[in-house]
C-alpha atoms as a PDB file:
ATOM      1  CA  UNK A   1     108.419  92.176  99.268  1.00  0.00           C
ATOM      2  CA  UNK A   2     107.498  95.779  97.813  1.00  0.00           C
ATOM      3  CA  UNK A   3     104.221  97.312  98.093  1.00  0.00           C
ATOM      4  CA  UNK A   4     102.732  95.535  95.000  1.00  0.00           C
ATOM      5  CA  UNK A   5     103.336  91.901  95.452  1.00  0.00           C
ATOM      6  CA  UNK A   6     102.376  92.745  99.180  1.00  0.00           C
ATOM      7  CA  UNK A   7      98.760  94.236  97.256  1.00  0.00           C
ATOM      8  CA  UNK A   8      98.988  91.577  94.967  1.00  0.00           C
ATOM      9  CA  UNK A   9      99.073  88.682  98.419  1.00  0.00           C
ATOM     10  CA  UNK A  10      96.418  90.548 100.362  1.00  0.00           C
ATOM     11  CA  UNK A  11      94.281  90.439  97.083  1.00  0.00           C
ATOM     12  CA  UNK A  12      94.699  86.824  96.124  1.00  0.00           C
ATOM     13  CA  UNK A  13      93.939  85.633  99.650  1.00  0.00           C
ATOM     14  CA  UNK A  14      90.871  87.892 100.143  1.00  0.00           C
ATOM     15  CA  UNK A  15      88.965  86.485  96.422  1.00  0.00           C
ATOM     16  CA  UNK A  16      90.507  82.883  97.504  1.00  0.00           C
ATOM     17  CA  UNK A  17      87.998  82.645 100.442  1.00  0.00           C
ATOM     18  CA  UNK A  18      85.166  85.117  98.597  1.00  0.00           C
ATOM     19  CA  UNK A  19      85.257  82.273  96.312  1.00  0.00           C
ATOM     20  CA  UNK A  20      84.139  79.775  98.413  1.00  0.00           C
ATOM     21  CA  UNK A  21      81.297  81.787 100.084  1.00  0.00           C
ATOM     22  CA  UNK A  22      79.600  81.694  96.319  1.00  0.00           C
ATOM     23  CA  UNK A  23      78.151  85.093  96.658  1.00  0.00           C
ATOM     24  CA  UNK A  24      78.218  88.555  94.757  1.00  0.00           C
ATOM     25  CA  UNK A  25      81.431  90.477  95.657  1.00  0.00           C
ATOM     26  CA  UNK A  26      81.587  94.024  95.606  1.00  0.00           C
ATOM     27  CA  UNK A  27      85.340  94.404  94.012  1.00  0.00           C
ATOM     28  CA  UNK A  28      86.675  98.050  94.695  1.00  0.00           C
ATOM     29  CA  UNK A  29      90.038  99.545  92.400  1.00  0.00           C
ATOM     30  CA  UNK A  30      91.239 102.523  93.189  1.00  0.00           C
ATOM     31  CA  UNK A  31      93.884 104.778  91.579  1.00  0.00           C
ATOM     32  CA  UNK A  32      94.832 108.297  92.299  1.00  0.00           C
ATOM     33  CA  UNK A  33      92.963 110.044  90.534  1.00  0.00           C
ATOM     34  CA  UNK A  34      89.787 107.813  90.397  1.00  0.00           C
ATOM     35  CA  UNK A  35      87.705 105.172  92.391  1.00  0.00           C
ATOM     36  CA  UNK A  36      85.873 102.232  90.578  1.00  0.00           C
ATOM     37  CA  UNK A  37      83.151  99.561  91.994  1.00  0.00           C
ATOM     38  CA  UNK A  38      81.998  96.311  90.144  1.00  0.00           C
ATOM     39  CA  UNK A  39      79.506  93.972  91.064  1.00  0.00           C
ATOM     40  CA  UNK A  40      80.286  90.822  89.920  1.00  0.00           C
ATOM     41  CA  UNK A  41      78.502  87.359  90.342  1.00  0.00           C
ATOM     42  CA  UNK A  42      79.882  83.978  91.002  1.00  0.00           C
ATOM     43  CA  UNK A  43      80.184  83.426  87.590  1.00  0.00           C
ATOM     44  CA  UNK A  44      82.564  86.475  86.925  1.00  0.00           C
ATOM     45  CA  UNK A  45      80.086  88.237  85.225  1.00  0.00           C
ATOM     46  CA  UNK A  46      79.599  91.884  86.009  1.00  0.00           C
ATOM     47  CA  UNK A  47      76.335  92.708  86.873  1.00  0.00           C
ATOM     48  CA  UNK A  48      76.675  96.549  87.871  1.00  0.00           C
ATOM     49  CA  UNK A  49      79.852  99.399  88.124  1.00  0.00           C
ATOM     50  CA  UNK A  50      80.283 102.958  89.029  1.00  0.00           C
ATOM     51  CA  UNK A  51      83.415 104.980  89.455  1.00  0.00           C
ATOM     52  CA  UNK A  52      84.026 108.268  89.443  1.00  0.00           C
ATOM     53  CA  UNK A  53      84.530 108.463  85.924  1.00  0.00           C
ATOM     54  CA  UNK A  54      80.843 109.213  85.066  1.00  0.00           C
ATOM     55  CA  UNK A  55      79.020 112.216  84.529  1.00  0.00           C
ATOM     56  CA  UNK A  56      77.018 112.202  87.724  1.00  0.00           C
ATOM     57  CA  UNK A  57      80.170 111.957  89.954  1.00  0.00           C
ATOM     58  CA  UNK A  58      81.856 114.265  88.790  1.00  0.00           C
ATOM     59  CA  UNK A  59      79.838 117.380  88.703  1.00  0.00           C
ATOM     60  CA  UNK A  60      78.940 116.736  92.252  1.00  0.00           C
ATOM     61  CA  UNK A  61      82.503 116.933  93.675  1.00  0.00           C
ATOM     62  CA  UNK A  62      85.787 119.141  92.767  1.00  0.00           C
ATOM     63  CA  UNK A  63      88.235 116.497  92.635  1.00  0.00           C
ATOM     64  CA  UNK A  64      87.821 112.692  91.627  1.00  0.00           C
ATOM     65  CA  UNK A  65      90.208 111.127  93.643  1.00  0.00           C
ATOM     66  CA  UNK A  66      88.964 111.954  97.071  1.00  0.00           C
ATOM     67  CA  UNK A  67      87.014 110.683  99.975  1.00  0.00           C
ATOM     68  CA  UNK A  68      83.923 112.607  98.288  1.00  0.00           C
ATOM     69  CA  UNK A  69      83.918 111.028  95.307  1.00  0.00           C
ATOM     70  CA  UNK A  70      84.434 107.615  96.958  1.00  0.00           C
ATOM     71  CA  UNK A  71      81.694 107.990  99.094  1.00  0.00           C
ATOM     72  CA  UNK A  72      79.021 108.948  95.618  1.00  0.00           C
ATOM     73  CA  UNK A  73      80.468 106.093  94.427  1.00  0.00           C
ATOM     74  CA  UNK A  74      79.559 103.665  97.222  1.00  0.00           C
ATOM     75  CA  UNK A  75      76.054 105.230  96.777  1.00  0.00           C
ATOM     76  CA  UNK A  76      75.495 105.135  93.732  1.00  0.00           C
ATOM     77  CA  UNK A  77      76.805 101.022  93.416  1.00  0.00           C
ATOM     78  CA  UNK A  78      74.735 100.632  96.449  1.00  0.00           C
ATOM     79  CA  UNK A  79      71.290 102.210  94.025  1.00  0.00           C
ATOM     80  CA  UNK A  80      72.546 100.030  90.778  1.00  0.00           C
ATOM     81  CA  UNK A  81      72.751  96.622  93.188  1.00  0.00           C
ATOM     82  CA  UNK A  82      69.430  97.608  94.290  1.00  0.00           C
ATOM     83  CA  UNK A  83      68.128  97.792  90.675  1.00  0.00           C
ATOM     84  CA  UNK A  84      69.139  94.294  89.821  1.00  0.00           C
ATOM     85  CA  UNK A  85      67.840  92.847  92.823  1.00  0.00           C
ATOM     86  CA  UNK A  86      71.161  91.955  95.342  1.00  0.00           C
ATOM     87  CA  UNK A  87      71.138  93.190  98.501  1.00  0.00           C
ATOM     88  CA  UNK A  88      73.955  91.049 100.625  1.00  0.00           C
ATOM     89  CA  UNK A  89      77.582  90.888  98.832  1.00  0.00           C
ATOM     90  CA  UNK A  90      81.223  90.425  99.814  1.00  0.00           C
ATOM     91  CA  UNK A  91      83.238  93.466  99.828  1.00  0.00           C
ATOM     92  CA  UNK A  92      86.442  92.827  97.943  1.00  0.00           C
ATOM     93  CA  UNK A  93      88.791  95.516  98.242  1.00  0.00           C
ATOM     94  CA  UNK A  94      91.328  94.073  95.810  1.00  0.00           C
ATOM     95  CA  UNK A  95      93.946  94.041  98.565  1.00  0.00           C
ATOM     96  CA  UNK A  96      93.884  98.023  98.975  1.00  0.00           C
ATOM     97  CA  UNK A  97      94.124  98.550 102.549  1.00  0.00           C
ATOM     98  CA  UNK A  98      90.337  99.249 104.318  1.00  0.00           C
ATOM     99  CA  UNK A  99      91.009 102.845 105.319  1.00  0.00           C
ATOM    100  CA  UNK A 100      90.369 106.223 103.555  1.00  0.00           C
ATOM    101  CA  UNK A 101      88.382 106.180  99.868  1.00  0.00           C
ATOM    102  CA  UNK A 102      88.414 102.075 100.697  1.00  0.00           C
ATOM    103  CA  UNK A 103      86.310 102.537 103.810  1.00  0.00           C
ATOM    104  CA  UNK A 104      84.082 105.958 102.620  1.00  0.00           C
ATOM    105  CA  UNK A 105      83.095 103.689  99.649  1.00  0.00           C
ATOM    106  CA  UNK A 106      82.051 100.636 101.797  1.00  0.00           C
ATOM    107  CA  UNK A 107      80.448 102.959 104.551  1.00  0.00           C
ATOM    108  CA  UNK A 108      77.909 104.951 101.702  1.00  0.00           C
ATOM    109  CA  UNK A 109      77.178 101.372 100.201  1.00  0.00           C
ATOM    110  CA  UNK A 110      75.933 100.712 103.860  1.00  0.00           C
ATOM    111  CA  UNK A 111      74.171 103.644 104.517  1.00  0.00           C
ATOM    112  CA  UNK A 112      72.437 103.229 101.007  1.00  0.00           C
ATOM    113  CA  UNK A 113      71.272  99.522 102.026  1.00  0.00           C
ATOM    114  CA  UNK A 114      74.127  96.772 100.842  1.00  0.00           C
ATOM    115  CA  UNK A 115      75.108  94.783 103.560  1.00  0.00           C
ATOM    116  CA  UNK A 116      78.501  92.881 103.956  1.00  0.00           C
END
């Protein structure tokens, strides 16, 4: 099994049992140069994102694809769930292992109030 499919497992398990907890899930995508968070209901509808791709990100850090950057991120998803009114969702982290720009992102949404 390469690294993909093994992604591709890890991710398909974790929305498998989200899916039966009929909550909001806090899905995470990362690439290498960017970080993206979506908040999306039970009815796979999104109902708030943020990645590093937007204006206020990225003239607060020197490089988008960094701990930094994940870590606005998480904040700033964290403000934007606020907005709309959810404060408890699952944290899917689309099979991406929960360590580096994964775990900064989940940590800020913390600190800013989400819990999960």
């Amino acid at each position: 099994m390469d690294k993909k499919q093994s992604r591709n497992r890890r991710k398909k398990k974790t929305r498998y049992i989200i899916s039966g907890l009929n909550a909001v899930r806090l899905c995470v995508h990362r690439t290498p140069q960017h970080i993206y968070a979506q908040l999306i209901d039970g009815s796979a509808s999104v109902l708030a994102a943020g990645s590093s791709l937007e204006s206020d990100v990225r003239s607060n850090v020197k490089h988008t694809g960094n701990v930094e950057a994940a870590k606005l991120v998480g904040k700033l998803i964290a403000e934007r769930a606020k907005e709309k009114g959810v404060s408890k969702v699952a944290f899917d982290r689309s099979g991406f292992k929960y360590h580096g720009r994964i775990q900064a992102l989940a940590d800020a949404a913390r600190e800013a109030g989400l819990e999960f």
